[in-house]
Protein backbone atom coordinates (compact mmCIF):
# COMPACT_ATOMS: atom_id res chain seq x y z
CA UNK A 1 0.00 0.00 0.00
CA UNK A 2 1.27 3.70 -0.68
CA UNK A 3 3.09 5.59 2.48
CA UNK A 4 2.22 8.11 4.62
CA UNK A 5 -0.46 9.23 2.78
CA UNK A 6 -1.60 12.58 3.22
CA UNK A 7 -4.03 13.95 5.91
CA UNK A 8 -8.14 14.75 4.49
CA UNK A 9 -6.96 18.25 5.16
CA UNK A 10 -4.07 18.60 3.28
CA UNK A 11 -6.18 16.61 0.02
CA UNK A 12 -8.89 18.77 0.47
CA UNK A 13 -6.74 22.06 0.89
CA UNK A 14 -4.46 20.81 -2.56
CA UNK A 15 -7.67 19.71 -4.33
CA UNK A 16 -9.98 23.57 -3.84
CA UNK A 17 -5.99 24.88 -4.83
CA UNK A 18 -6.14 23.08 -8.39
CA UNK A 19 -9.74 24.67 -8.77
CA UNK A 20 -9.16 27.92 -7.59
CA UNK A 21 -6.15 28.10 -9.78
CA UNK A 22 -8.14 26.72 -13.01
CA UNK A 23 -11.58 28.34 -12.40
CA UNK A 24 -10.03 31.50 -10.39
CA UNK A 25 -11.40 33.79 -12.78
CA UNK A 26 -14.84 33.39 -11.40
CA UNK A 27 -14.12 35.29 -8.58
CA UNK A 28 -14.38 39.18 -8.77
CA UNK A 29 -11.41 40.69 -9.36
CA UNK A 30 -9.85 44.47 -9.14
CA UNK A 31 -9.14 44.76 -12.92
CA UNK A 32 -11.43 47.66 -14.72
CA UNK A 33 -14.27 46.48 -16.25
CA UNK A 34 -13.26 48.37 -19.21
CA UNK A 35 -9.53 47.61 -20.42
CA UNK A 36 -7.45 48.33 -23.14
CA UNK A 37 -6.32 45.72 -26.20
CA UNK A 38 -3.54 43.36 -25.03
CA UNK A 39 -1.84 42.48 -28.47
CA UNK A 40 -0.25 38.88 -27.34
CA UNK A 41 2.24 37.33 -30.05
CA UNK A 42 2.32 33.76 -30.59
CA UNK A 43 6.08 33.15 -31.52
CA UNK A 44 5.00 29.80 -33.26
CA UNK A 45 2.11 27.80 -33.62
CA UNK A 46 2.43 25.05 -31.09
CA UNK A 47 3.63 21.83 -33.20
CA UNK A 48 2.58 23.95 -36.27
CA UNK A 49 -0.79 22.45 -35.23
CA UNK A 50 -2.63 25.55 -37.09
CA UNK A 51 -6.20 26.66 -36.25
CA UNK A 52 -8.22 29.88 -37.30
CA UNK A 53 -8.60 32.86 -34.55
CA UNK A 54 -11.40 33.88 -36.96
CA UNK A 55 -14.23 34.91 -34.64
CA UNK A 56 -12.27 33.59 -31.63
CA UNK A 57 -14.14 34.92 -28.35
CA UNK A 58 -12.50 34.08 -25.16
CA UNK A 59 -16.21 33.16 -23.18
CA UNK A 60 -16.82 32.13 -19.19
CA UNK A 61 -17.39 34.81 -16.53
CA UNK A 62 -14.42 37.21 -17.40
CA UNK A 63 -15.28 37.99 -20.97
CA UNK A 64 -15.44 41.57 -19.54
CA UNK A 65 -12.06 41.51 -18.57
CA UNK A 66 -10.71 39.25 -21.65
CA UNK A 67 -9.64 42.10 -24.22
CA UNK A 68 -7.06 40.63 -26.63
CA UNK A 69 -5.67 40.86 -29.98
CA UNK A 70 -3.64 37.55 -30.64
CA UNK A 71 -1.75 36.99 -33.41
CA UNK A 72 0.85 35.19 -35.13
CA UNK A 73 2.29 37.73 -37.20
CA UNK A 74 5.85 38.81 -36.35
CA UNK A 75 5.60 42.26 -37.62
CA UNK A 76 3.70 42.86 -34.36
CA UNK A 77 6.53 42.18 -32.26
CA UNK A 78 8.42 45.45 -31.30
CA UNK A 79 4.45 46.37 -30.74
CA UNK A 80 3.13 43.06 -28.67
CA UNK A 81 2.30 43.76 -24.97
CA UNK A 82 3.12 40.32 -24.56
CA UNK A 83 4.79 37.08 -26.01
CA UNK A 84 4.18 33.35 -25.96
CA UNK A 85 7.05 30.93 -26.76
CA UNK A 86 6.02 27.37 -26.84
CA UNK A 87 9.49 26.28 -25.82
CA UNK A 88 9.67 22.64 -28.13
CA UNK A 89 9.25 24.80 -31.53
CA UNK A 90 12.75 26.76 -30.10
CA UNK A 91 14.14 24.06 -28.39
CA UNK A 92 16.30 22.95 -31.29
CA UNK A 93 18.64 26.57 -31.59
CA UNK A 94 17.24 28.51 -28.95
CA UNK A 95 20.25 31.13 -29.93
CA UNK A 96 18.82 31.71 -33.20
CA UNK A 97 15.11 30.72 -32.83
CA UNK A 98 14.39 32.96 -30.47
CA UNK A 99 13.98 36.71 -31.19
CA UNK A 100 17.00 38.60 -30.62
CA UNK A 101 17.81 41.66 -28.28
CA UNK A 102 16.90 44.73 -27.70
CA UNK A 103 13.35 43.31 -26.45
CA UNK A 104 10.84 46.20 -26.54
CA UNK A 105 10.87 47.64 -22.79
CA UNK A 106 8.04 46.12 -20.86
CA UNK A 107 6.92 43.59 -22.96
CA UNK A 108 6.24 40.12 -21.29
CA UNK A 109 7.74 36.90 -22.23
CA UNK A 110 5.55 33.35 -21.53
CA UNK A 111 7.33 30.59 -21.66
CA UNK A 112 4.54 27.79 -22.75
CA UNK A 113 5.19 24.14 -22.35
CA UNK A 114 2.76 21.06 -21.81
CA UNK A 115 4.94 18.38 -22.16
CA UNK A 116 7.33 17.07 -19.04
CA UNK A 117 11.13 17.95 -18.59
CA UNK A 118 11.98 14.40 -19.82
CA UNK A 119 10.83 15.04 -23.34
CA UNK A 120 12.11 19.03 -23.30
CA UNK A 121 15.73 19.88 -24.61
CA UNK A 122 17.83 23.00 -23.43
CA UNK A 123 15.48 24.04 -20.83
CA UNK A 124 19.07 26.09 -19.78
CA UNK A 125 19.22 28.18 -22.31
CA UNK A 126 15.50 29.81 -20.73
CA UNK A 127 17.04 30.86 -17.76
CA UNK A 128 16.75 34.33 -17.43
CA UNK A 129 14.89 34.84 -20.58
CA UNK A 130 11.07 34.47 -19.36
CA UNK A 131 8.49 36.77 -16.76
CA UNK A 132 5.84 34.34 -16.83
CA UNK A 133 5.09 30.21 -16.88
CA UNK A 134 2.29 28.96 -18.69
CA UNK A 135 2.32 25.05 -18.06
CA UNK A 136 0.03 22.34 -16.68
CA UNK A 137 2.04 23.07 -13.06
CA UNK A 138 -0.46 23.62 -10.47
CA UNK A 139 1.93 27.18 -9.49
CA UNK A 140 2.76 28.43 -12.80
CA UNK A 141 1.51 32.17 -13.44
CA UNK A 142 -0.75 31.00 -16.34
CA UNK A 143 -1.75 27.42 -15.24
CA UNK A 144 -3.48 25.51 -17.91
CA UNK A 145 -4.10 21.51 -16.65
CA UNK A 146 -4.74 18.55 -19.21
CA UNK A 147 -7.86 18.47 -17.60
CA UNK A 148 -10.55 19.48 -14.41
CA UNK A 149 -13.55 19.39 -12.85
CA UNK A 150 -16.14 21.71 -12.43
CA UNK A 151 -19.15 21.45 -9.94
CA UNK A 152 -22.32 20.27 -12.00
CA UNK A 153 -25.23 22.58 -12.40
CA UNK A 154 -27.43 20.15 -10.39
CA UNK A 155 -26.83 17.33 -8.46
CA UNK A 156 -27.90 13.97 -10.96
CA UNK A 157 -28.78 10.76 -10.49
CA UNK A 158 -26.34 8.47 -10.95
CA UNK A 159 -26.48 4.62 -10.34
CA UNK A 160 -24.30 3.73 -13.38
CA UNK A 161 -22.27 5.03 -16.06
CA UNK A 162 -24.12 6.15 -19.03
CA UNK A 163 -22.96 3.85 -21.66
CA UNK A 164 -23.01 -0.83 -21.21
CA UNK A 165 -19.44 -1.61 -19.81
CA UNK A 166 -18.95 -4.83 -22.24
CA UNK A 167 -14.46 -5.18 -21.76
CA UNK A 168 -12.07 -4.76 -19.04
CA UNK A 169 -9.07 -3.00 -19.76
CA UNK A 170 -7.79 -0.91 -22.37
CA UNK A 171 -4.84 1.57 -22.78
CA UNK A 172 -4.04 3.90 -25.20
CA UNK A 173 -0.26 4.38 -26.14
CA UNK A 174 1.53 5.96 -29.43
CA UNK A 175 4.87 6.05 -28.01
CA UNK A 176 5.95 2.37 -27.36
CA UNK A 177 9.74 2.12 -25.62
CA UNK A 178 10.32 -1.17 -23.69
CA UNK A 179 12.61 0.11 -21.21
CA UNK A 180 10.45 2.52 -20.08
CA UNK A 181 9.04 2.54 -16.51
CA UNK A 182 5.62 2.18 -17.94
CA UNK A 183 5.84 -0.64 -20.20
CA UNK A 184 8.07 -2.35 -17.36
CA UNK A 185 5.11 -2.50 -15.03
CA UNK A 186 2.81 -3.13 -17.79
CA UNK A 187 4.99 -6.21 -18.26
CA UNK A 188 4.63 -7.61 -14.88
CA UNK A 189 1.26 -7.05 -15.14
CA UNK A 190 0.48 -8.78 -18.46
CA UNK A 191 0.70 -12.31 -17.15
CA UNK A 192 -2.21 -11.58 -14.61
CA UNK A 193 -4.66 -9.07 -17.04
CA UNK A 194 -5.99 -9.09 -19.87
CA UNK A 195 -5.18 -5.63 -21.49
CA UNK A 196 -6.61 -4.50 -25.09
CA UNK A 197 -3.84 -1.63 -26.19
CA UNK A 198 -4.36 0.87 -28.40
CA UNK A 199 -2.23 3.04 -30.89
CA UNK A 200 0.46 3.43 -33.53
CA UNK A 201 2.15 -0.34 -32.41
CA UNK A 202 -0.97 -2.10 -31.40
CA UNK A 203 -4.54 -1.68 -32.86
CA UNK A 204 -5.60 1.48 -34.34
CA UNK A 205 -7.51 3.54 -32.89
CA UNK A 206 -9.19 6.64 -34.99
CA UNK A 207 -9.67 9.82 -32.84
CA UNK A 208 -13.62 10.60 -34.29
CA UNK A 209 -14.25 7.07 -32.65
CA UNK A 210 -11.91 6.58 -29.79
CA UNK A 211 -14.46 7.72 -26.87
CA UNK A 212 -17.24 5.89 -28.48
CA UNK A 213 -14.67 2.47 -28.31
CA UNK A 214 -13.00 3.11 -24.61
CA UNK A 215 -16.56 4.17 -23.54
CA UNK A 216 -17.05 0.01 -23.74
CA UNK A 217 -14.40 -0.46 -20.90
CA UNK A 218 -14.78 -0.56 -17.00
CA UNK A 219 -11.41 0.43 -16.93
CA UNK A 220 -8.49 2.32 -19.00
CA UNK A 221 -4.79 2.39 -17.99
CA UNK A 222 -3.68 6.07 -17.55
CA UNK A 223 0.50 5.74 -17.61
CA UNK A 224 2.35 8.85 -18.64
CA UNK A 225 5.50 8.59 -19.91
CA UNK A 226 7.48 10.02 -17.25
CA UNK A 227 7.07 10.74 -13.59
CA UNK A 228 6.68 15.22 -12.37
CA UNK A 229 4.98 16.59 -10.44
CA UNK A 230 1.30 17.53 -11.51
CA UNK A 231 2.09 15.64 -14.90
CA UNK A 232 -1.37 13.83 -15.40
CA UNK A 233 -2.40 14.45 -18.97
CA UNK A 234 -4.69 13.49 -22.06
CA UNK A 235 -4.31 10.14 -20.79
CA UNK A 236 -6.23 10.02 -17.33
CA UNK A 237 -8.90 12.94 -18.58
CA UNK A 238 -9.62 12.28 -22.39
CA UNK A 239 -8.83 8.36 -22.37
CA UNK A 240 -10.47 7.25 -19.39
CA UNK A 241 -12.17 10.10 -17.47
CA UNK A 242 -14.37 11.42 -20.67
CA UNK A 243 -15.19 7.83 -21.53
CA UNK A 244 -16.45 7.06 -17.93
CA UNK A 245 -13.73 4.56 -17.43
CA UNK A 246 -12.00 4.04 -13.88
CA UNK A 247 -8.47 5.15 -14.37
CA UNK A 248 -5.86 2.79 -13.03
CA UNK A 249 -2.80 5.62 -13.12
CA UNK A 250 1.08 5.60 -13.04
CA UNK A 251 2.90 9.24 -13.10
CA UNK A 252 3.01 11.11 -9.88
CA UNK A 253 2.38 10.09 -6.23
CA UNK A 254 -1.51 9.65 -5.26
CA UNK A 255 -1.30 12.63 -3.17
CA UNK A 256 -0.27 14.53 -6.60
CA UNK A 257 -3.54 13.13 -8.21
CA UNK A 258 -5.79 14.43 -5.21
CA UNK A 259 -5.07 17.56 -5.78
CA UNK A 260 -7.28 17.61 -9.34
CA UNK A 261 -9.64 14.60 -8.43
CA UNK A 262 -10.72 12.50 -5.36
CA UNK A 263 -9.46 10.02 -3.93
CA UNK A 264 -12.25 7.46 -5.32
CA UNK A 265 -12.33 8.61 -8.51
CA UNK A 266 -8.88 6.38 -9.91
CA UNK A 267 -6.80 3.42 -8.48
CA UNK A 268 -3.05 4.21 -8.33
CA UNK A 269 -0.63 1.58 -8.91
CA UNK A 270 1.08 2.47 -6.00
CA UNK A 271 -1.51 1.29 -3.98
CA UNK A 272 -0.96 -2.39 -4.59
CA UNK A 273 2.71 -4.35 -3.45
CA UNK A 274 2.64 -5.70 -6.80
CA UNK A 275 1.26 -5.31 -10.39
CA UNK A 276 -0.36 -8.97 -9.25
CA UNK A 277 -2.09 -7.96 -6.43
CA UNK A 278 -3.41 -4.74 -8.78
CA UNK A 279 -4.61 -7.22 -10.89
CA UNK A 280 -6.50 -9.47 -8.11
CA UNK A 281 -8.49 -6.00 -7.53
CA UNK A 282 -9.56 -5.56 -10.98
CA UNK A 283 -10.61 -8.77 -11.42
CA UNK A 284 -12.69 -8.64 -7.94
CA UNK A 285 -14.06 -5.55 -8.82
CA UNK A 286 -15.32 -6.43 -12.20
CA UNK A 287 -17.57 -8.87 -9.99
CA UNK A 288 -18.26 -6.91 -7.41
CA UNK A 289 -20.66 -4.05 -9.15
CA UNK A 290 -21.46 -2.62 -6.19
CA UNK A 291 -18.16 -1.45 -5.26
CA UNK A 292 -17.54 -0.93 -8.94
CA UNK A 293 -19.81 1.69 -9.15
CA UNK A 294 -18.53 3.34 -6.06
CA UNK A 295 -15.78 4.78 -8.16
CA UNK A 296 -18.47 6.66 -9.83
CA UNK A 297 -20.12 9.00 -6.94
CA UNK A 298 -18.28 12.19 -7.22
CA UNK A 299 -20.03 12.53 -10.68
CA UNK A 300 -23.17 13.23 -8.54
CA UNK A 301 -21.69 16.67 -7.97
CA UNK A 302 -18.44 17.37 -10.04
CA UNK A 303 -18.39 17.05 -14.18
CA UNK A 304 -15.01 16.34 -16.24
CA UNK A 305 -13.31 19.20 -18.32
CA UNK A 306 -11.28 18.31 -21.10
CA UNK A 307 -9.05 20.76 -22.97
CA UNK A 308 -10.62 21.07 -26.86
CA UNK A 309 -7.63 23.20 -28.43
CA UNK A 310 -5.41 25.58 -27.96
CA UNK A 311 -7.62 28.71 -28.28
CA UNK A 312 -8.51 27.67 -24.23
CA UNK A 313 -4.90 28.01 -23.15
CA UNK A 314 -4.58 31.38 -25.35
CA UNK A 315 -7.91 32.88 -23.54
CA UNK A 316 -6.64 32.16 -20.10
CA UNK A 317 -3.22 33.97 -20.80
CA UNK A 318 -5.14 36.99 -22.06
CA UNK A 319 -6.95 36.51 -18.94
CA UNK A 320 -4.05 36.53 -16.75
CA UNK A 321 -2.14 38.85 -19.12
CA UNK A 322 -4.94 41.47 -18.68
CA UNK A 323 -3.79 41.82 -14.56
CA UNK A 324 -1.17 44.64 -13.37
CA UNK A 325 2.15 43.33 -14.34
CA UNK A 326 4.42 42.82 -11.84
CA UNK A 327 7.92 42.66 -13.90
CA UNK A 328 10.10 40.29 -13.03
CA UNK A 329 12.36 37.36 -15.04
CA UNK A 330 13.28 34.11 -14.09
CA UNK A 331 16.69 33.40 -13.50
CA UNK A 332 16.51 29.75 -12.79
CA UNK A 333 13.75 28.50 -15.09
CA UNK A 334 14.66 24.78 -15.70
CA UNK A 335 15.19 24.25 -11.99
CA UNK A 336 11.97 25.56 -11.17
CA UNK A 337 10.06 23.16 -13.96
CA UNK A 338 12.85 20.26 -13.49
């Protein structure tokens, strides 16, 4: 079983910390209701995965306070109030991909990142570059999470998820190493579960129907790739959580994972001596509907956000960007993130 796990106070304290950093804007704020055009720059697209900004409208409670122009074109720079670097697209030559000095006085630079350290080069050559984070870390300036909950409208009533649970277990994984960490546990688990896996070495599995085929599954493994703090991604809130699976996760502690869900909403590895006796459980509880169906209770009150593009990532900076600047940079950027 996991150790010294942490006190219902401390969950409870980390968990309303996540929401009040994700869903802070719907508190009132100081900020004029009236305020000027932020022009924010977007150095690249992120991944060069294009989309249109026509009629892009940054909605939710501070739509009064979300006044940006953002754009991609460079000729805007010496001009921008503000800048967003997504740091893999200048990762490569940060000397030369990045723009060069003078910077324009007061104008803000966002370093942008959703991936983990392990899969970031020259994080180094950021140091003393940036004013402002803008990652899925639960303390970055701009904090924009995989995933969330909300609370729902009205309390519903649930006795079951919404669509028949026909398989067990399925995971969903494009990037195949065999040394990994992951695939090592996955491994010692094989032998004991019977896993369906998904992706670009196993079978295929088209976006347009991948909720509609993990929707069929009482559970979905949720393994990232590597192990930071408040790294839970696509894989725990797309793969499983949207498709009213019960995560079984591997990535950070359980204590990490409380902080954005509760604690009967996934199973962590961790909790089990051995991928064996995590396997015993599943097999139990796919008899056992009862306490099956206990991992679906908090849906009685909180409902799953999932991030739909980047445009959501973009409105909360110009949300953020829109508060009194306090100018600073930050001298030891990769420690901070490492």
């Amino acid at each position: 079983m996991a150790n010294n796990p942490p006190s219902d106070q401390r969950r409870m304290a980390c968990h309303l910390w996540v929401g009040w950093r994700r869903l802070g804007h719907m508190w009132p704020r100081s900020t004029p209701s009236v305020t000027p055009v932020l022009v924010i720059l977007l150095w690249t697209w992120p991944f060069n995965q294009q989309a249109s900004f026509q009629g892009l409208r940054c909605m939710g409670p501070w739509i009064k306070e979300a006044n940006c122009r953002i754009t991609l074109n460079r000729t805007w720079y010496k001009t921008a109030h503000a800048v967003i670097i997504h740091h893999p697209d200048v990762s490569t030559r940060p000397s030369t991909q990045l723009p060069s000095k003078p910077w324009p006085a007061g104008q803000r630079w966002v370093w942008f990142s959703l991936e983990s350290p392990s899969h970031l080069n020259n994080l180094a050559a950021m140091d003393g570059l940036f004013n402002l984070t803008m990652t899925y870390h639960s303390d970055s300036d701009i904090f924009t999470p995989y995933g969330w909950l909300k609370p729902q409208q009205e309390n519903i009533s649930l006795t079951r998820p919404p669509y028949p649970k026909t398989k067990l277990v399925a995971w969903v994984v494009s990037n195949w190493k065999e040394d990994s960490t992951r695939v090592i546990y996955f491994r010692k688990l094989q032998p004991y579960l019977s896993v369906d896996i998904y992706g670009k070495h196993h079978m295929p599995l088209p976006t347009k129907i991948q909720q509609s085929v993990l929707s069929k599954y009482k559970f979905c493994l949720a393994f990232e790739n590597s192990v930071h703090k408040d790294y839970i991604t696509e894989r725990l809130w797309h793969n499983a959580l949207a498709a009213w699976a019960v995560p079984i996760v591997y990535g950070p502690p359980r204590y990490s994972y409380e902080c954005f869900l509760p604690s009967d909403a996934f199973i962590h590895v961790s909790d089990f001596r051995s991928p064996k006796e995590l396997a015993i459980y599943l097999m139990k509880l796919n008899k056992d509907e009862k306490r099956y169906l206990a991992y679906f209770q908090w849906r009685k009150h909180l409902e799953v956000v999932t991030r739909s593009g980047w445009y959501q990532e973009f409105c909360k900076a110009c949300q953020i960007l829109q508060e009194p600047p306090t100018y600073r940079t930050l001298p030891m950027l990769s420690k901070w993130f490492s």
